[in-house]
PDB file of N, CA and C in Angstrom:
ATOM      1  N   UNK A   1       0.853  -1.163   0.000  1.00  0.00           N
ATOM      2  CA  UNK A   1       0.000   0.000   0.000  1.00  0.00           C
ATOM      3  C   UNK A   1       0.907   1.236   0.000  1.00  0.00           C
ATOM      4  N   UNK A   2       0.948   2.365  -0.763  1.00  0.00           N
ATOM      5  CA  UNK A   2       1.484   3.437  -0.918  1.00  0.00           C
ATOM      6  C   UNK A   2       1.555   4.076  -0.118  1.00  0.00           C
ATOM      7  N   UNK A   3       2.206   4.763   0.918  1.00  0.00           N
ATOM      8  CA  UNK A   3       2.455   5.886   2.029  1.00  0.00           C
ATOM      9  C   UNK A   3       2.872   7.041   0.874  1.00  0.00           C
ATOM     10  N   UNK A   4       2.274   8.169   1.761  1.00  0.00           N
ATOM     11  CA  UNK A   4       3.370   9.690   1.140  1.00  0.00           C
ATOM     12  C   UNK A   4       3.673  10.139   2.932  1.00  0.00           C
ATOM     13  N   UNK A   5       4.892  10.856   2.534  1.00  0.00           N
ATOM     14  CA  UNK A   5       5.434  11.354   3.999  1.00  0.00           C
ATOM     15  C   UNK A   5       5.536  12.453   3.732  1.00  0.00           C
ATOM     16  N   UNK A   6       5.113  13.687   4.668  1.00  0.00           N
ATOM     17  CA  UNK A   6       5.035  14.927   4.464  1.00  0.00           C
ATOM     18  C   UNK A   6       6.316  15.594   5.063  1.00  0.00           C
ATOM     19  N   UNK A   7       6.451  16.485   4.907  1.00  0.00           N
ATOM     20  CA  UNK A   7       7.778  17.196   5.061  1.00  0.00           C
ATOM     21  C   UNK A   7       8.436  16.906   6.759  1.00  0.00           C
ATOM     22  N   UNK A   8       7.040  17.100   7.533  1.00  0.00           N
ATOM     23  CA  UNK A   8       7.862  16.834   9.081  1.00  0.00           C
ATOM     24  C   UNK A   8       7.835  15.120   9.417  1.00  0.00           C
ATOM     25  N   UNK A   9       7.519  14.413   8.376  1.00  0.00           N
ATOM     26  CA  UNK A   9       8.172  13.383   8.245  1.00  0.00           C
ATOM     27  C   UNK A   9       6.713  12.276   8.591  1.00  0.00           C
ATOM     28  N   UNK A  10       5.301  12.919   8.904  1.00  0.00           N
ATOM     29  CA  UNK A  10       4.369  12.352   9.142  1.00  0.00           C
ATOM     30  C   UNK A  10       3.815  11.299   7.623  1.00  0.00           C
ATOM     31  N   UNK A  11       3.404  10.251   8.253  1.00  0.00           N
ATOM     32  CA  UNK A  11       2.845   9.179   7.175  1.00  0.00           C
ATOM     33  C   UNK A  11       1.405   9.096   6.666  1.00  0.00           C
ATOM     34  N   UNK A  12       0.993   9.519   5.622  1.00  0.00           N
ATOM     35  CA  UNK A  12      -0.350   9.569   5.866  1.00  0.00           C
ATOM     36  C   UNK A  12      -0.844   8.641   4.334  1.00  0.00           C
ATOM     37  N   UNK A  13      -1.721   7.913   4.609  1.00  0.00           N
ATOM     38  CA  UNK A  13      -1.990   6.951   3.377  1.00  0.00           C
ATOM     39  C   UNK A  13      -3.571   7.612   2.562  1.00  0.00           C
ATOM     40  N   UNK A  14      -3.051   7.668   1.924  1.00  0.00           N
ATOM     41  CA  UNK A  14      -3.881   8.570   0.697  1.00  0.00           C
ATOM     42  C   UNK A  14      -4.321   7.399  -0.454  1.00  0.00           C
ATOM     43  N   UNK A  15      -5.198   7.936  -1.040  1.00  0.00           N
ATOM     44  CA  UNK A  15      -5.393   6.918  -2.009  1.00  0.00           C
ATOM     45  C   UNK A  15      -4.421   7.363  -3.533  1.00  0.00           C
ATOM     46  N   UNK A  16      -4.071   6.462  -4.598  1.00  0.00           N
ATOM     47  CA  UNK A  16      -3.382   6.915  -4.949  1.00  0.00           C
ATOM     48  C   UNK A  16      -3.835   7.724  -6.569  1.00  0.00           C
ATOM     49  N   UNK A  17      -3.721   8.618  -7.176  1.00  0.00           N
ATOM     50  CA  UNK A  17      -4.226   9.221  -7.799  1.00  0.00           C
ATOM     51  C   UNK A  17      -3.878   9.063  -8.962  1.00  0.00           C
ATOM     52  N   UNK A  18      -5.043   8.179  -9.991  1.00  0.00           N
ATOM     53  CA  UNK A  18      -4.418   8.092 -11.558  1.00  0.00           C
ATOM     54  C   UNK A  18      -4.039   9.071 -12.510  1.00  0.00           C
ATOM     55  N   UNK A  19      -3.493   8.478 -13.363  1.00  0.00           N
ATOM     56  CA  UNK A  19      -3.190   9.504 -14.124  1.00  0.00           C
ATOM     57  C   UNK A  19      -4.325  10.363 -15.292  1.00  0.00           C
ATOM     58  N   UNK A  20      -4.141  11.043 -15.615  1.00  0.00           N
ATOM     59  CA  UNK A  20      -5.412  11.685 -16.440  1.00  0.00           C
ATOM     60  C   UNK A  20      -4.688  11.980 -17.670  1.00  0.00           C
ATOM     61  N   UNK A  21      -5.555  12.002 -18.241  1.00  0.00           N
ATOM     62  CA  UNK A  21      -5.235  12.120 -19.911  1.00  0.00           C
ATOM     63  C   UNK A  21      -6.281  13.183 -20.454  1.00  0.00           C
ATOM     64  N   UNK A  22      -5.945  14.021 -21.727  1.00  0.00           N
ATOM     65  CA  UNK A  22      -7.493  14.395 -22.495  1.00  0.00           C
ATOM     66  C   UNK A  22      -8.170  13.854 -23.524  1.00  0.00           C
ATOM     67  N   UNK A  23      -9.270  13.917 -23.276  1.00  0.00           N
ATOM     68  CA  UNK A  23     -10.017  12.925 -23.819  1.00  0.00           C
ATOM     69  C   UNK A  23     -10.150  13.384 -25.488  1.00  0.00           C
ATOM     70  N   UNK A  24     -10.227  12.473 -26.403  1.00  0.00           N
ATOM     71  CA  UNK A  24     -10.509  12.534 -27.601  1.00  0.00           C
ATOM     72  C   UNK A  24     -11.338  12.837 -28.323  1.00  0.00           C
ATOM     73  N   UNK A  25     -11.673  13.377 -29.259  1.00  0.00           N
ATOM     74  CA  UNK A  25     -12.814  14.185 -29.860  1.00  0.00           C
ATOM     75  C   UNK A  25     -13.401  12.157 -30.680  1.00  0.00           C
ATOM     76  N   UNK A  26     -15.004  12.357 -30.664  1.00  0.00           N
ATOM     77  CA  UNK A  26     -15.361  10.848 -31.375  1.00  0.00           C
ATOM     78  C   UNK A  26     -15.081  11.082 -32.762  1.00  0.00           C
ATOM     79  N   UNK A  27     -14.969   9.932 -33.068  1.00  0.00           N
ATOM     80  CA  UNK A  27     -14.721   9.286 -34.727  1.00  0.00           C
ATOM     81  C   UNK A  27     -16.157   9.552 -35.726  1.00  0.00           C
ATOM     82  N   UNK A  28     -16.127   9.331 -36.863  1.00  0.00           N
ATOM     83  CA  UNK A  28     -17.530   9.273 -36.756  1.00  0.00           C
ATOM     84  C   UNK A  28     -18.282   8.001 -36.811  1.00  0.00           C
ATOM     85  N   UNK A  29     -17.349   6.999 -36.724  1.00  0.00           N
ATOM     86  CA  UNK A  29     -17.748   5.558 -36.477  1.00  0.00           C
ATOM     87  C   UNK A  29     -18.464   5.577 -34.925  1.00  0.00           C
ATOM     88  N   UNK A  30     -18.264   6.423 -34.246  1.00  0.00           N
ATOM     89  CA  UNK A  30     -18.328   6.223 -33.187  1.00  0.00           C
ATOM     90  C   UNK A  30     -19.986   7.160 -32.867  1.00  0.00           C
ATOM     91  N   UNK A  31     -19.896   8.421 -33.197  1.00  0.00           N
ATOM     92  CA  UNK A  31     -20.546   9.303 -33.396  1.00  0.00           C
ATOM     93  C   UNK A  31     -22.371   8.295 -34.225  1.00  0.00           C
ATOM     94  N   UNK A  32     -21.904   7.889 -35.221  1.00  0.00           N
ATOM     95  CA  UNK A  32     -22.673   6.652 -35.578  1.00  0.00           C
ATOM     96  C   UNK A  32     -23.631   5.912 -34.764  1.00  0.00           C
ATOM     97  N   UNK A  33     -22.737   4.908 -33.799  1.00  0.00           N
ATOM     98  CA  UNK A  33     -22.909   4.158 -32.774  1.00  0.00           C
ATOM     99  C   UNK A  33     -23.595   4.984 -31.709  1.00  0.00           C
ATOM    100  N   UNK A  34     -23.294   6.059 -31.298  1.00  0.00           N
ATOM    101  CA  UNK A  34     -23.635   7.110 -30.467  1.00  0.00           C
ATOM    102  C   UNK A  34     -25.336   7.145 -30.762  1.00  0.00           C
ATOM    103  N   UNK A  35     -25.208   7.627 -32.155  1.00  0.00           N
ATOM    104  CA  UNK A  35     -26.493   8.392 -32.541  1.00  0.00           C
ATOM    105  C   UNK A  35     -27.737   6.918 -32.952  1.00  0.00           C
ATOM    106  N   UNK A  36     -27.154   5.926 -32.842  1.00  0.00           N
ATOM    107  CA  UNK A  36     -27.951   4.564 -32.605  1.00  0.00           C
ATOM    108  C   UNK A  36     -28.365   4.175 -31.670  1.00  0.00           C
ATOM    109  N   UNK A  37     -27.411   3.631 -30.963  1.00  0.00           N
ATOM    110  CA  UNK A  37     -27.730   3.450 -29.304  1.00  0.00           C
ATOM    111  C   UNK A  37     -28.821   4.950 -28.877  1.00  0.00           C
ATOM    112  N   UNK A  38     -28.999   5.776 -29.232  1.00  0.00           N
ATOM    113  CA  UNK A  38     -29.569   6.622 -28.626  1.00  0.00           C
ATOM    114  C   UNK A  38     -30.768   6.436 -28.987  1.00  0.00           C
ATOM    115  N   UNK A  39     -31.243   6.154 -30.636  1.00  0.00           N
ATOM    116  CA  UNK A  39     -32.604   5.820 -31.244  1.00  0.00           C
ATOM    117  C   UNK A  39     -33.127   4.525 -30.655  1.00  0.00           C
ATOM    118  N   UNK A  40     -32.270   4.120 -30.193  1.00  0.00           N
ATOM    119  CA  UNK A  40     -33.060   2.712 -29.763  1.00  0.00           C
ATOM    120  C   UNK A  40     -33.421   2.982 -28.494  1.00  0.00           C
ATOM    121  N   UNK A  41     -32.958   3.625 -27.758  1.00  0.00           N
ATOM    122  CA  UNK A  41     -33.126   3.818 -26.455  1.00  0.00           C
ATOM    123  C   UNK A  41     -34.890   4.730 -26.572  1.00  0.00           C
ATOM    124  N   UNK A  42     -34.654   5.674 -27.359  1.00  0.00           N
ATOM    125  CA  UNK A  42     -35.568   6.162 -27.792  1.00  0.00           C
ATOM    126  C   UNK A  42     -36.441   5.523 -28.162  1.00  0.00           C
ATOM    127  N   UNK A  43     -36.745   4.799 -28.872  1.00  0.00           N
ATOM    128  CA  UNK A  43     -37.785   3.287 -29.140  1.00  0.00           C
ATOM    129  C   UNK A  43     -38.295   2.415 -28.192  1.00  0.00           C
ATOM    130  N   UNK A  44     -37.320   2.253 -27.339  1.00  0.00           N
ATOM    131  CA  UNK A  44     -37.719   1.291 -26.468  1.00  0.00           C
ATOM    132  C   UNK A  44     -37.989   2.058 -25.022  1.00  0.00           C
ATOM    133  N   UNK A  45     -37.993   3.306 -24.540  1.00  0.00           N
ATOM    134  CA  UNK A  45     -38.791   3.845 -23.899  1.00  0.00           C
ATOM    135  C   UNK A  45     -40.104   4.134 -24.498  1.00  0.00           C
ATOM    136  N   UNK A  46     -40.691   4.857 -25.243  1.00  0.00           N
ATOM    137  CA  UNK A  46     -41.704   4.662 -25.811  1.00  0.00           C
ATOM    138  C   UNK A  46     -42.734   3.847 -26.299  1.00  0.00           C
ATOM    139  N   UNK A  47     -42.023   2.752 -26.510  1.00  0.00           N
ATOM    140  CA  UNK A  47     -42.606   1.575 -26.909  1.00  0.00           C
ATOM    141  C   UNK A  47     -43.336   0.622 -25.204  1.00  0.00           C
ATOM    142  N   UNK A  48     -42.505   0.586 -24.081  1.00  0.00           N
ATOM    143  CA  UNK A  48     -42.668   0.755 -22.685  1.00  0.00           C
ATOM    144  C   UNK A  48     -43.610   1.633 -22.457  1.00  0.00           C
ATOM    145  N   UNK A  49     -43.766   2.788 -22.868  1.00  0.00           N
ATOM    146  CA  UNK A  49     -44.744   3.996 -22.169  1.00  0.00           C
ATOM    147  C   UNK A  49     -46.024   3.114 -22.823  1.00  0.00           C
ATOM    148  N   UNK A  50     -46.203   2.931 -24.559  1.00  0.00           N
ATOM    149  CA  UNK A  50     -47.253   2.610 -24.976  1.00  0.00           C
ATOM    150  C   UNK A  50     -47.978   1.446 -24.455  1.00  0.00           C
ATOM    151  N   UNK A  51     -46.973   0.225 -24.326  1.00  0.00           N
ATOM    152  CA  UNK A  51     -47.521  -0.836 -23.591  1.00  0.00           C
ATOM    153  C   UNK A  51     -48.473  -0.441 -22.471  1.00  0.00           C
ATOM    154  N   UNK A  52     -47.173  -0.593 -21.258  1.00  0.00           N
ATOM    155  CA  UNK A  52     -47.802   0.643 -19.888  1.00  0.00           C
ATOM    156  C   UNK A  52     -49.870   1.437 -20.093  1.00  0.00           C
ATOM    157  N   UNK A  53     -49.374   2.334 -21.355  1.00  0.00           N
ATOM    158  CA  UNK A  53     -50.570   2.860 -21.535  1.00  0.00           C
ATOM    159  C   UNK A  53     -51.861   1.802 -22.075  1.00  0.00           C
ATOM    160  N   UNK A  54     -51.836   0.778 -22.663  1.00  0.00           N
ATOM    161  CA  UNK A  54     -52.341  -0.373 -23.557  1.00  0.00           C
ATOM    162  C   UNK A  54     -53.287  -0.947 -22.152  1.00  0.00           C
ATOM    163  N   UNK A  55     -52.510  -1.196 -21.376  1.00  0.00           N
ATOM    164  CA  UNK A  55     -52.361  -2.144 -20.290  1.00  0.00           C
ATOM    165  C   UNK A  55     -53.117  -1.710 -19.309  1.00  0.00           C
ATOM    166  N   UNK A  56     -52.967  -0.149 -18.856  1.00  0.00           N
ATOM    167  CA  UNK A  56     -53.622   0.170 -17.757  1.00  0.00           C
ATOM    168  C   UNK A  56     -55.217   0.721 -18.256  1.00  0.00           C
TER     169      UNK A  56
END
């Protein structure tokens, strides 16, 4: 497990902090996939509401 020791020599266990990166602008393969997954999601809430509504 990682310790850091502070200057007057105290030990204190911290969690340890990843590294970060910046993130990438999407592809449009991806952008694609994006804009799919989203229509379906879109479909299949609605399609749920209508049932729901059918039903009650």
């Amino acid at each position: 497990m990682p310790y850091t020791t502070e200057d007057r020599g105290l030990v204190n266990n911290f969690a340890a902090e990843p590294k970060s990166y910046a993130a990438e602008p999407a592809t449009g393969k991806q952008k694609t996939i994006n804009m799919a997954l989203t229509a379906a999601g879109v479909v299949l809430v609605v399609g749920l509401c209508a049932v729901a509504a059918t039903l009650s």
